[in-house]
N, C-alpha and C. Protein backbone atom coordinates (compact mmCIF):
# COMPACT_ATOMS: atom_id res chain seq x y z
N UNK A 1 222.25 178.84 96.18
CA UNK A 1 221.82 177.47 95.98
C UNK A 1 221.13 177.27 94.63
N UNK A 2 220.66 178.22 94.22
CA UNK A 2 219.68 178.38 92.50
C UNK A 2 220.91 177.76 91.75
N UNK A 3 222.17 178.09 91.60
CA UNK A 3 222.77 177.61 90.38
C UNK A 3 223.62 176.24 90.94
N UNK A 4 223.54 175.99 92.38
CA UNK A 4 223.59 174.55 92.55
C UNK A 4 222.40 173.73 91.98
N UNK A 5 221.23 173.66 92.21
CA UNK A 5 220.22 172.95 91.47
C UNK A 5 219.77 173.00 90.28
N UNK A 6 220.51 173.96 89.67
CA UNK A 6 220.24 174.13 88.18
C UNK A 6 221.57 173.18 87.27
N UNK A 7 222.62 172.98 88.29
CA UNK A 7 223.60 172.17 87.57
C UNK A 7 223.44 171.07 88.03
N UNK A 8 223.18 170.70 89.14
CA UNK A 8 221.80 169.16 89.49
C UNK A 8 221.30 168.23 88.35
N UNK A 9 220.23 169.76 88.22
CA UNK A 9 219.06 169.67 87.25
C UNK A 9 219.51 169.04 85.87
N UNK A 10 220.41 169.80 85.11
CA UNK A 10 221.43 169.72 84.22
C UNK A 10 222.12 168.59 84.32
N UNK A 11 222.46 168.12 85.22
CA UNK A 11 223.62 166.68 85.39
C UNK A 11 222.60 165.56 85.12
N UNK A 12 221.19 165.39 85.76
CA UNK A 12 220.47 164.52 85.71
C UNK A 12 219.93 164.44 84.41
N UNK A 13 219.53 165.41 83.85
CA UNK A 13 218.88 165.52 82.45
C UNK A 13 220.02 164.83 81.76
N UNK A 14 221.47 165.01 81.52
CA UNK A 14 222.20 164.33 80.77
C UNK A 14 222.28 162.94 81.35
N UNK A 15 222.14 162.43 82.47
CA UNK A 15 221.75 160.71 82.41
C UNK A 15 220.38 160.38 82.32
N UNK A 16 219.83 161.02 82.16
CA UNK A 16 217.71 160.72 81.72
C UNK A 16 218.00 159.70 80.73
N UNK A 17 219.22 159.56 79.54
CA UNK A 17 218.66 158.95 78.49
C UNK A 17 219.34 157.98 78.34
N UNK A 18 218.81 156.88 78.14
CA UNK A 18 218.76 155.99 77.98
C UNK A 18 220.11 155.18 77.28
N UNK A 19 220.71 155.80 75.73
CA UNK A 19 221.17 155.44 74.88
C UNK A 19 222.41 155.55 76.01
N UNK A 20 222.51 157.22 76.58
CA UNK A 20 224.24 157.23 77.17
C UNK A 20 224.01 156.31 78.57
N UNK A 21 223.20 156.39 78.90
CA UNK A 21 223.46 155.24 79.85
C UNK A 21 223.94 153.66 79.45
N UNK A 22 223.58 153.32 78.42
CA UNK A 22 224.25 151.82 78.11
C UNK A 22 225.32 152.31 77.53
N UNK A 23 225.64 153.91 77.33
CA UNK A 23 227.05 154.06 76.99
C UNK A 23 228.36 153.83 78.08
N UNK A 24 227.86 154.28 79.27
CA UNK A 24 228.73 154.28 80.11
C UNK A 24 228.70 152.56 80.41
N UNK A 25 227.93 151.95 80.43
CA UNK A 25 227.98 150.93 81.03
C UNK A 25 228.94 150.31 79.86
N UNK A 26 228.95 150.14 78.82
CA UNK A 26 229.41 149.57 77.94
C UNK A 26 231.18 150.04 78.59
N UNK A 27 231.56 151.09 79.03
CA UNK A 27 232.81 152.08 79.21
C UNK A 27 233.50 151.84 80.46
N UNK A 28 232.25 150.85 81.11
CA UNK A 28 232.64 151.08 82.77
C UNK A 28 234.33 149.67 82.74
N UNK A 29 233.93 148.78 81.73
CA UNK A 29 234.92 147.90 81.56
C UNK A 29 236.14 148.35 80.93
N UNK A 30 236.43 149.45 80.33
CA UNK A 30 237.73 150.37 79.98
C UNK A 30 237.36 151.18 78.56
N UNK A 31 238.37 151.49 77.97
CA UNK A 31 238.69 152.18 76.66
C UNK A 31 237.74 151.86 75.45
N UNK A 32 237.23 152.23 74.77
CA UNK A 32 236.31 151.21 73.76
C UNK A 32 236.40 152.67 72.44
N UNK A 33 236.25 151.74 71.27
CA UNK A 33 236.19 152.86 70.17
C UNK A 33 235.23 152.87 69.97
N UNK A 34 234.42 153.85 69.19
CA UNK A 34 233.11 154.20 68.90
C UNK A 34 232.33 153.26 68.14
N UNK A 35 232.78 152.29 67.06
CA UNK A 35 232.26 151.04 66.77
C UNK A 35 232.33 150.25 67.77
N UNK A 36 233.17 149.71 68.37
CA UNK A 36 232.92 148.48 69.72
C UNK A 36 231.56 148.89 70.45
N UNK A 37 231.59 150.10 70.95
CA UNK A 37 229.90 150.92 71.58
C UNK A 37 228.85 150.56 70.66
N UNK A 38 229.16 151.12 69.49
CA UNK A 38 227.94 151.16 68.80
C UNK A 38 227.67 149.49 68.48
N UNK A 39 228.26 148.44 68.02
CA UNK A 39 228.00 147.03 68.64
C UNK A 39 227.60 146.68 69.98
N UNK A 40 228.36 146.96 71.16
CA UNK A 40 227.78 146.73 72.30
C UNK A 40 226.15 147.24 72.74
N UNK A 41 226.01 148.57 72.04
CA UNK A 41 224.32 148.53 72.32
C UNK A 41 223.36 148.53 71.34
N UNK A 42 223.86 148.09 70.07
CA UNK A 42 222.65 148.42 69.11
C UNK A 42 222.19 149.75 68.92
N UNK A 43 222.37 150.31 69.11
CA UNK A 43 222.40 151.74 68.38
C UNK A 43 222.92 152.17 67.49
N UNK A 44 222.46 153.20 66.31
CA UNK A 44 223.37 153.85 65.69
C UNK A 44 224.04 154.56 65.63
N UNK A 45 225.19 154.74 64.86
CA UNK A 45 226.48 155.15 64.98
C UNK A 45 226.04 156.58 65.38
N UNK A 46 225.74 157.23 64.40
CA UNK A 46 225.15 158.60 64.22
C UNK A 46 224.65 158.76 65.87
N UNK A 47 223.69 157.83 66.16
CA UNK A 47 222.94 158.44 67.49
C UNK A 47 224.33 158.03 68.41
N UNK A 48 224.93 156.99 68.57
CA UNK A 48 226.30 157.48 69.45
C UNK A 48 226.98 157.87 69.50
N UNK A 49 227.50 158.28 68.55
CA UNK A 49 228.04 159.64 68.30
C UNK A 49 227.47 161.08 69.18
N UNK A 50 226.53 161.23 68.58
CA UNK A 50 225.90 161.98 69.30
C UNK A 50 226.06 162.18 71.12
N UNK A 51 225.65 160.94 71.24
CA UNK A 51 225.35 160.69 72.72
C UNK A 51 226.84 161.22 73.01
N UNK A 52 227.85 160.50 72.51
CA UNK A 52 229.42 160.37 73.01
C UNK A 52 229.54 161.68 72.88
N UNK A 53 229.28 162.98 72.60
CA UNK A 53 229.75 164.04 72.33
C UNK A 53 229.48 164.68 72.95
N UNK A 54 227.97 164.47 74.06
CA UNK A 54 226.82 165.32 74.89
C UNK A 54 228.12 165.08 75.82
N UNK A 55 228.29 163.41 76.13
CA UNK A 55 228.62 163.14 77.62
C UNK A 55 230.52 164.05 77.59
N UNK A 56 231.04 164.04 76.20
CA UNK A 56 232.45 164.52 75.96
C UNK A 56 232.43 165.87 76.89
N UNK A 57 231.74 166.58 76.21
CA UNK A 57 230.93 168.01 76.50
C UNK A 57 231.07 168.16 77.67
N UNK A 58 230.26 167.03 78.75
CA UNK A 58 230.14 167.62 80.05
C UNK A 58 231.24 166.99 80.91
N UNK A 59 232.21 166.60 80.34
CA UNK A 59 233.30 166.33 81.13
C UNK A 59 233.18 165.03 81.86
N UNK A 60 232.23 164.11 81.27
CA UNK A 60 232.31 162.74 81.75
C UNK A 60 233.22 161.83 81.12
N UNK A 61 232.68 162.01 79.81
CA UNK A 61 234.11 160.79 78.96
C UNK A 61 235.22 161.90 78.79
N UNK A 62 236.24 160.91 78.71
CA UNK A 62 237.53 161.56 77.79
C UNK A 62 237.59 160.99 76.22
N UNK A 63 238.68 160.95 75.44
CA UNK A 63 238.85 160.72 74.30
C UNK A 63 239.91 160.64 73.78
N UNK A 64 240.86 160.07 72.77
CA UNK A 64 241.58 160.43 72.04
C UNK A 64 241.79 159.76 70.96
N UNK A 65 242.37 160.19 69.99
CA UNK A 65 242.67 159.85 68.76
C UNK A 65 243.92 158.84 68.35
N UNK A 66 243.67 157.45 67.70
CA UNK A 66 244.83 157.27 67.00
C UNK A 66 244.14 156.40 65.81
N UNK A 67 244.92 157.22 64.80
CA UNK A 67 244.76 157.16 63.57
C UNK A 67 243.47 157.34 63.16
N UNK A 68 242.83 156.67 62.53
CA UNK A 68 240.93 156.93 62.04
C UNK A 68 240.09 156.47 63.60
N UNK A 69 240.59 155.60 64.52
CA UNK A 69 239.91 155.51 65.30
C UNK A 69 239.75 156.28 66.52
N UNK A 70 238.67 156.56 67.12
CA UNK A 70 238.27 157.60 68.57
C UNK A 70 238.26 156.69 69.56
N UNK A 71 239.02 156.87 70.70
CA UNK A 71 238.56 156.00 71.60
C UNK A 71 238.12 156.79 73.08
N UNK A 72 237.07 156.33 73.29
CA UNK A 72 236.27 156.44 74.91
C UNK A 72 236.23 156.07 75.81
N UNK A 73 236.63 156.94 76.96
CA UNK A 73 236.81 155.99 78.32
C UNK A 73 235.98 157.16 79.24
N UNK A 74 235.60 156.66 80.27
CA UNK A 74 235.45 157.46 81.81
C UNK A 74 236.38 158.46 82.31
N UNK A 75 236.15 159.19 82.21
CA UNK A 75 236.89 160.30 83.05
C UNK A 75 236.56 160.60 84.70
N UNK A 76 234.76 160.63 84.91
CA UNK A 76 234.49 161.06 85.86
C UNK A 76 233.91 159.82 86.70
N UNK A 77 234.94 159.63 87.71
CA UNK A 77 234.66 158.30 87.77
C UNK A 77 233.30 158.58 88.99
N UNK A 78 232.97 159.62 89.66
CA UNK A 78 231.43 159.88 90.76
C UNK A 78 230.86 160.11 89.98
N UNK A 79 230.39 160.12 88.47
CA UNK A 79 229.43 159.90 88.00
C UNK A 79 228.57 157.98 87.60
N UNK A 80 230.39 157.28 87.40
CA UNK A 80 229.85 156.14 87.50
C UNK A 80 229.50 154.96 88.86
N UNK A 81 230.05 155.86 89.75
CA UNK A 81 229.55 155.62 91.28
C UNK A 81 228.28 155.79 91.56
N UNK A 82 227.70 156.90 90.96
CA UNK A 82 226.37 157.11 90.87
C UNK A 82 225.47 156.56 90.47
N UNK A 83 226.04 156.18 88.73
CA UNK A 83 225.28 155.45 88.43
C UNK A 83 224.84 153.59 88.52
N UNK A 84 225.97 153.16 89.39
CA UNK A 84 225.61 152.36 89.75
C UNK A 84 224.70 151.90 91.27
N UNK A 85 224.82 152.83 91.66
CA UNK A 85 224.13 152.54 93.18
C UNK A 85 222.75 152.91 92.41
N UNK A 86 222.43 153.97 91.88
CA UNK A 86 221.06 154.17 91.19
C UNK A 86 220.63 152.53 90.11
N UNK A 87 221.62 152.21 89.73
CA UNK A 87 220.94 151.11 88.64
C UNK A 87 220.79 149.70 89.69
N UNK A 88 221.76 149.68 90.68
CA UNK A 88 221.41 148.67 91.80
C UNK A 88 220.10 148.53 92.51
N UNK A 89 219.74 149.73 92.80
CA UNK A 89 218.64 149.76 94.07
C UNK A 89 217.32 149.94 92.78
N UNK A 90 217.33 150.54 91.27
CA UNK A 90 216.53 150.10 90.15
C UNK A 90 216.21 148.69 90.24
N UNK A 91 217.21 148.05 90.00
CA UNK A 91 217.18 146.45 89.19
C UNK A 91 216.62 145.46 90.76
N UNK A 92 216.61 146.07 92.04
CA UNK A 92 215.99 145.50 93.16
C UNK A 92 214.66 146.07 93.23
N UNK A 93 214.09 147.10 92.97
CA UNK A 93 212.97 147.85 92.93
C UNK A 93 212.18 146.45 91.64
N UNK A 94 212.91 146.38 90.72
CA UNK A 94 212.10 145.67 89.52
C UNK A 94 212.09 144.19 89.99
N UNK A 95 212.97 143.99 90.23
CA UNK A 95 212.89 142.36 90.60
C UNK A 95 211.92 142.59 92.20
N UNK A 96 211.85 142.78 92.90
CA UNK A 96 210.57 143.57 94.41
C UNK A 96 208.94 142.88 93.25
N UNK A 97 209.03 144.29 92.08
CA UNK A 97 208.12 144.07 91.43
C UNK A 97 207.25 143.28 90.57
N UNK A 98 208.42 142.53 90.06
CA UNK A 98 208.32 141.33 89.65
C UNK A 98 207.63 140.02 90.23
N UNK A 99 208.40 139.92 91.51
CA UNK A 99 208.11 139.18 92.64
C UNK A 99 206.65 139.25 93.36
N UNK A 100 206.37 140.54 93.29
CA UNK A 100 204.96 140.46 93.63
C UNK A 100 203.59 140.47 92.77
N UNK A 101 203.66 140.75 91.57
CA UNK A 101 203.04 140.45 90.16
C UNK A 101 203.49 138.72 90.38
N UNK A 102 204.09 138.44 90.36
CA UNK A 102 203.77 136.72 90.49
C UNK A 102 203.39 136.37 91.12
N UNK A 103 203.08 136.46 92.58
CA UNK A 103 202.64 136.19 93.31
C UNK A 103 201.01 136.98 93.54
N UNK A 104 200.83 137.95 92.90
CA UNK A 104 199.19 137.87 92.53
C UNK A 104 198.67 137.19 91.47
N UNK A 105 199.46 136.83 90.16
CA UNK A 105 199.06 136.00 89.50
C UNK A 105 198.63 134.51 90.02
N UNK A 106 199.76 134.15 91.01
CA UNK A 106 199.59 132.68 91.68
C UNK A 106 198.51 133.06 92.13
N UNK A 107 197.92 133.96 92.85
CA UNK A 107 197.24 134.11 93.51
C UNK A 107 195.83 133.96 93.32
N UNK A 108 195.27 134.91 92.63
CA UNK A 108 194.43 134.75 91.51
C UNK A 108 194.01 133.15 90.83
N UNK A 109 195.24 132.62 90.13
CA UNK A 109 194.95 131.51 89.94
C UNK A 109 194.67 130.64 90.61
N UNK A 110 194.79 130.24 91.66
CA UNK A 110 194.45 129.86 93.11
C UNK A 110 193.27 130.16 93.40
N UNK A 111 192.82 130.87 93.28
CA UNK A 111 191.34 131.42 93.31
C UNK A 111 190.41 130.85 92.21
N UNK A 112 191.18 130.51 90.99
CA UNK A 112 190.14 130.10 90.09
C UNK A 112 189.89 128.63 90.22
N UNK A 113 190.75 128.24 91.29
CA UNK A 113 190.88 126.65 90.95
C UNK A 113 189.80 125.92 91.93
């Protein structure tokens, strides 16, 4: 089980960051070349590059070449299964949070009145 949780460990550390995560999302809609990405998130080229090469690496994106341009797609598609049930039950956790920070603010203010 040690080198099951160490490739766990390893899988999660490569979605920790941030940049490849708006990579995939940017990917989840199909094929995209490495400029279309690097427009879609504001990042730089250099740093997506980068990113695109970690995720190449671990067998999440694919790639191929025509002519000067690279293009990127999903390969592994239970990684983006993953990451959406994780960014779903996120974006309900924040909006939860949201919801109740306003409602102590009302609250509060209500109190001052």
């Amino acid at each position: 089980m040690s080198e099951v949780f160490e490739e766990v460990s390893n899988y999660f550390a490569l979605l920790s960051e941030p940049t490849r995560l708006k990579i995939l999302h940017a990917l989840c809609h199909g094929e995209r070349t490495v400029g279309a990405i690097v427009g879609d998130i504001g990042a730089t080229q250099a740093n997506v590059s980068r990113q695109l090469n970690m995720l190449y690496r671990a067998r999440i994106l694919g790639r191929r070449k025509e002519g000067a341009q690279v293009y990127y797609r999903i390969e592994d598609q239970n990684t983006i299964a993953l990451c959406r049930t994780v960014c779903s039950q996120m974006a309900e956790k924040v909006k939860n949070s949201r919801r109740m920070e306003q409602g102590a603010i009302q609250g509060f203010m209500g109190a001052q009145a």
